[in-house]
N, C-alpha and C. Protein backbone atom coordinates (compact mmCIF):
# COMPACT_ATOMS: atom_id res chain seq x y z
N UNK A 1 59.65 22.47 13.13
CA UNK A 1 58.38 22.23 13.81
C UNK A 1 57.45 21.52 12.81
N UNK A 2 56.61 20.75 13.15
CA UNK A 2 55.93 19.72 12.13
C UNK A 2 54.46 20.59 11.70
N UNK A 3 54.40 20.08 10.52
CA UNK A 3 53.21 21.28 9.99
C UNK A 3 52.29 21.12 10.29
N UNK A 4 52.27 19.58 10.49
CA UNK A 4 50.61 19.59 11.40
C UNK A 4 50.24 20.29 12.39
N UNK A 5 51.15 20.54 13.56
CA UNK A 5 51.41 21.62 14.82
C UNK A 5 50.80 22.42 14.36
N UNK A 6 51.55 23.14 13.37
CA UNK A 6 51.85 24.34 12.77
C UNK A 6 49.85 24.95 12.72
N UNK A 7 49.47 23.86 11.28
CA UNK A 7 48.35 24.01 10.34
C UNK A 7 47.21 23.49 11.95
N UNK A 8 47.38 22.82 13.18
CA UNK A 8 46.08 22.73 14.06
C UNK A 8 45.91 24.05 14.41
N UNK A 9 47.09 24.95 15.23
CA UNK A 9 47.11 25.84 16.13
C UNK A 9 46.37 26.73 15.22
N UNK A 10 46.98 27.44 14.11
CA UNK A 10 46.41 27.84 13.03
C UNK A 10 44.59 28.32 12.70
N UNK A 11 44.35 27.35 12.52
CA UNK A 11 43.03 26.59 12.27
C UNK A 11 41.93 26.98 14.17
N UNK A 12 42.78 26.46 15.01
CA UNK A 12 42.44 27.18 16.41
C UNK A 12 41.85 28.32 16.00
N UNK A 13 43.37 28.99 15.99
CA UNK A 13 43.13 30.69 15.95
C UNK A 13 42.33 31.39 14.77
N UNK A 14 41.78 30.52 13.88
CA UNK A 14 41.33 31.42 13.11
C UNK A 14 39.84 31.21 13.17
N UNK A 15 39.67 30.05 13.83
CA UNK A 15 37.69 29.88 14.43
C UNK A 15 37.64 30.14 15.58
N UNK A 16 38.65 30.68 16.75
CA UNK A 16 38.11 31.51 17.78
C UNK A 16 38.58 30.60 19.19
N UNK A 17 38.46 29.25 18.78
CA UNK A 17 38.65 28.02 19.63
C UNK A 17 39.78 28.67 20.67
N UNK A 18 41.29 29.17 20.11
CA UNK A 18 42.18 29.40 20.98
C UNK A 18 42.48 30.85 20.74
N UNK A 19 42.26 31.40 21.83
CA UNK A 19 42.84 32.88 21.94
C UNK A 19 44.19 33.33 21.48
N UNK A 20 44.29 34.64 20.79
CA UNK A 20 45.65 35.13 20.62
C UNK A 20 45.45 36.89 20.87
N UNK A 21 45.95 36.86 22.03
CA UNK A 21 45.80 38.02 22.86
C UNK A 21 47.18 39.05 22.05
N UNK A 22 46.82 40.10 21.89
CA UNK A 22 47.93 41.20 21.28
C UNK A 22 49.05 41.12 22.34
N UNK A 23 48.71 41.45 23.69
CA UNK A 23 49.81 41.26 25.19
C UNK A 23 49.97 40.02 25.14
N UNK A 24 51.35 39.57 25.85
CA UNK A 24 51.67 38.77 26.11
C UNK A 24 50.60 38.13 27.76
N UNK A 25 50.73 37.06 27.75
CA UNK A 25 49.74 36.79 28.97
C UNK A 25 50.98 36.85 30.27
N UNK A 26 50.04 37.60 31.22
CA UNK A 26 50.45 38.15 32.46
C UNK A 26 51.52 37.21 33.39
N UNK A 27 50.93 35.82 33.32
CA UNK A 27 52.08 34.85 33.61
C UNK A 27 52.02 33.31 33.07
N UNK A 28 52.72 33.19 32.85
CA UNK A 28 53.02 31.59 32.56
C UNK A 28 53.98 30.42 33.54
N UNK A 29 53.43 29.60 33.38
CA UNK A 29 54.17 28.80 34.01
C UNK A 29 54.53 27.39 33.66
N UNK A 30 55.73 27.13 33.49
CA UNK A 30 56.26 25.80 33.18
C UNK A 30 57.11 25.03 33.71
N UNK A 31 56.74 23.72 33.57
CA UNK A 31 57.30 22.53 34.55
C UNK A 31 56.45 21.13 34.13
N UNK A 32 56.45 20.04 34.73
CA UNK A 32 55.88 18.76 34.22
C UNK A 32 54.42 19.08 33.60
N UNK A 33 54.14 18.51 32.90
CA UNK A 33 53.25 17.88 32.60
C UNK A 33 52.02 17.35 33.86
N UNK A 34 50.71 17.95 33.88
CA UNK A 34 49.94 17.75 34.95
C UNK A 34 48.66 16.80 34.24
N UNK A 35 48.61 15.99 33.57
CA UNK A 35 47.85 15.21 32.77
C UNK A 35 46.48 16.27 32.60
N UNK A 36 46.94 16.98 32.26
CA UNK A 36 45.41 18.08 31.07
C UNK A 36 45.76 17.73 30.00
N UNK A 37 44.68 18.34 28.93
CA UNK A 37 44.66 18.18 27.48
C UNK A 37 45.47 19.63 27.26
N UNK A 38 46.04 19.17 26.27
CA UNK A 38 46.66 20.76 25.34
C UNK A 38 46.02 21.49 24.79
N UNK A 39 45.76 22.36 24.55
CA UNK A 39 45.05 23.79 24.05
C UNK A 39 45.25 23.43 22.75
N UNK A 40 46.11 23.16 22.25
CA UNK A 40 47.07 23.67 21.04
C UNK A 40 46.66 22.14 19.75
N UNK A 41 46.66 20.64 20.78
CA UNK A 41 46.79 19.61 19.80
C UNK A 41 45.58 18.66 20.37
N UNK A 42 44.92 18.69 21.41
CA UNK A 42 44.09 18.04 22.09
C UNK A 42 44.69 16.48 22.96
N UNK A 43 45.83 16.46 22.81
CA UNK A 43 46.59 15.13 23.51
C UNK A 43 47.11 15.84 24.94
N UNK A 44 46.61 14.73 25.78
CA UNK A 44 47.18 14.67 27.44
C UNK A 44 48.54 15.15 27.36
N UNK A 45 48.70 16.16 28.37
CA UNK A 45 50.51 16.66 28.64
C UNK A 45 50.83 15.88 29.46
N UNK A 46 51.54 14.54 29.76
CA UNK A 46 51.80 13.81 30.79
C UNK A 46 52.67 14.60 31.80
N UNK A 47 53.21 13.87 32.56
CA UNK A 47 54.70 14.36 33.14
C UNK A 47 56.03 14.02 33.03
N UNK A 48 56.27 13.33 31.79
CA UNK A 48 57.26 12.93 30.61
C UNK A 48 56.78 14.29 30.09
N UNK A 49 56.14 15.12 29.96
CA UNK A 49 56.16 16.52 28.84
C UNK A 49 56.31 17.79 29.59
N UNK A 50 57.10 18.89 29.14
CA UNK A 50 57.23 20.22 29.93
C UNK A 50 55.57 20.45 29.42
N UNK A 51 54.60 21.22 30.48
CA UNK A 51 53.80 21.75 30.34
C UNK A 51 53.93 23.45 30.32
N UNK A 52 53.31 23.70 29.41
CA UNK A 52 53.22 25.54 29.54
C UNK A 52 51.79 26.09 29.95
N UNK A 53 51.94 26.94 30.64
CA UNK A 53 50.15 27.05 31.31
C UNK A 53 50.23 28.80 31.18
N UNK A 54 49.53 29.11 30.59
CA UNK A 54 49.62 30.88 30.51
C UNK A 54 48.13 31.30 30.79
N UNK A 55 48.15 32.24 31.82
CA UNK A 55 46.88 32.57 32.14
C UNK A 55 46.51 34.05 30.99
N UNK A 56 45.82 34.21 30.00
CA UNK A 56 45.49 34.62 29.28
C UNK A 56 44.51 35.80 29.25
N UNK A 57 43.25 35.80 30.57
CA UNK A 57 42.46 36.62 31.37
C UNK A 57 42.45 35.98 32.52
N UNK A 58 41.44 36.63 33.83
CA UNK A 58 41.58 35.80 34.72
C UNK A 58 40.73 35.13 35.04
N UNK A 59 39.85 34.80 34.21
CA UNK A 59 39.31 33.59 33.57
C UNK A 59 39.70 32.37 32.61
N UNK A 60 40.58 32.90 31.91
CA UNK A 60 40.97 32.02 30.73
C UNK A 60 42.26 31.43 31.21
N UNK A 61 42.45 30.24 30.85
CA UNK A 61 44.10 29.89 31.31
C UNK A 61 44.32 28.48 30.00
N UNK A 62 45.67 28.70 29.47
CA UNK A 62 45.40 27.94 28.42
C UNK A 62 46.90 26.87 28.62
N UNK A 63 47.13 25.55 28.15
CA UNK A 63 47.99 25.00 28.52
C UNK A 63 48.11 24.61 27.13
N UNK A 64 49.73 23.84 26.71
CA UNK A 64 50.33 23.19 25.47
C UNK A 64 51.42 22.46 26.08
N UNK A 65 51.68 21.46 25.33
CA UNK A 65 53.08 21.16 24.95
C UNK A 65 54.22 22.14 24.63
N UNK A 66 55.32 21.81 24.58
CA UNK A 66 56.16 22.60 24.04
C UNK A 66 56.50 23.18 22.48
N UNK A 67 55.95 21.82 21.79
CA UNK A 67 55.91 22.73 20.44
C UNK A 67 54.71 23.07 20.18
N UNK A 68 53.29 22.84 20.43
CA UNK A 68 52.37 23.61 20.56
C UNK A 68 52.68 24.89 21.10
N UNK A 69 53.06 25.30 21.90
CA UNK A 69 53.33 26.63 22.71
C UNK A 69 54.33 27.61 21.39
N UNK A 70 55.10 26.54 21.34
CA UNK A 70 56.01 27.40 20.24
C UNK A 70 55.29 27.80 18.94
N UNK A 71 54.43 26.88 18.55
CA UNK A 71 53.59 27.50 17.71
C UNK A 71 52.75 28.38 17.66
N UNK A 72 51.99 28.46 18.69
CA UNK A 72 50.65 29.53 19.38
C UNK A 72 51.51 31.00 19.30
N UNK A 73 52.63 30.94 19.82
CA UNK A 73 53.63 32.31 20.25
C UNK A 73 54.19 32.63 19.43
N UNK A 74 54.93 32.06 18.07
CA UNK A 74 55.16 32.33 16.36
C UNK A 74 53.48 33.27 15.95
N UNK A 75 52.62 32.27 15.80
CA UNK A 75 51.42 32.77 15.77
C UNK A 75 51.01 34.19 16.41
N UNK A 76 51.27 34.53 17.31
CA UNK A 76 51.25 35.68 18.00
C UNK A 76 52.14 36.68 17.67
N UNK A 77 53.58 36.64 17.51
CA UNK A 77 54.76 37.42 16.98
C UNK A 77 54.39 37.33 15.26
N UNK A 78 54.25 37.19 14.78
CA UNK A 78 53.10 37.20 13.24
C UNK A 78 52.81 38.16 13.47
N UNK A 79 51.53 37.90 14.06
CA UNK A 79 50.15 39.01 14.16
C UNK A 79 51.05 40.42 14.69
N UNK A 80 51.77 40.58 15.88
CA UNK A 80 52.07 41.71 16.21
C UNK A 80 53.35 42.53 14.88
N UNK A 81 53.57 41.65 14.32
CA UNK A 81 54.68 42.29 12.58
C UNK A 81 53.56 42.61 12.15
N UNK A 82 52.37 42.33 11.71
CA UNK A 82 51.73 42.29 10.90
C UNK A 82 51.20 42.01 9.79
């Protein structure tokens, strides 16, 4: 995974910008790319890209790329090792 990924998501989570909930979020859903911005890197998910969309509260709903996502969720399995 490229460290930049790695070192944005990171940087997210540690000024508040992107949530990292202890639970896993209630549902997710993936499939094309719906031209939103990513949570994770700030670039359009086209529909050339799997989009991941995880609703987080039921207010909050957060979308990535695929290796954004993979990063956010490393990030998360971290925190829950400790």
């Amino acid at each position: 995974m490229c460290s930049d990924v790695v070192a944005n998501i990171r940087a997210k989570i540690r000024s508040g910008v992107l949530p990292l909930p202890a639970e896993p979020p209630q549902k997710c859903f993936v499939g094309k790319g719906t031209n939103r911005r990513c949570d994770g890197c700030d670039i359009v998910i086209t529909p050339k890209d799997i989009e991941y969309e995880l609703d987080i509260t039921e207010t909050r709903t957060v979308r990535f790329h695929d290796k954004c996502f993979a990063a956010w969720h490393e990030a998360r399995a971290a925190r829950m090792r400790g």
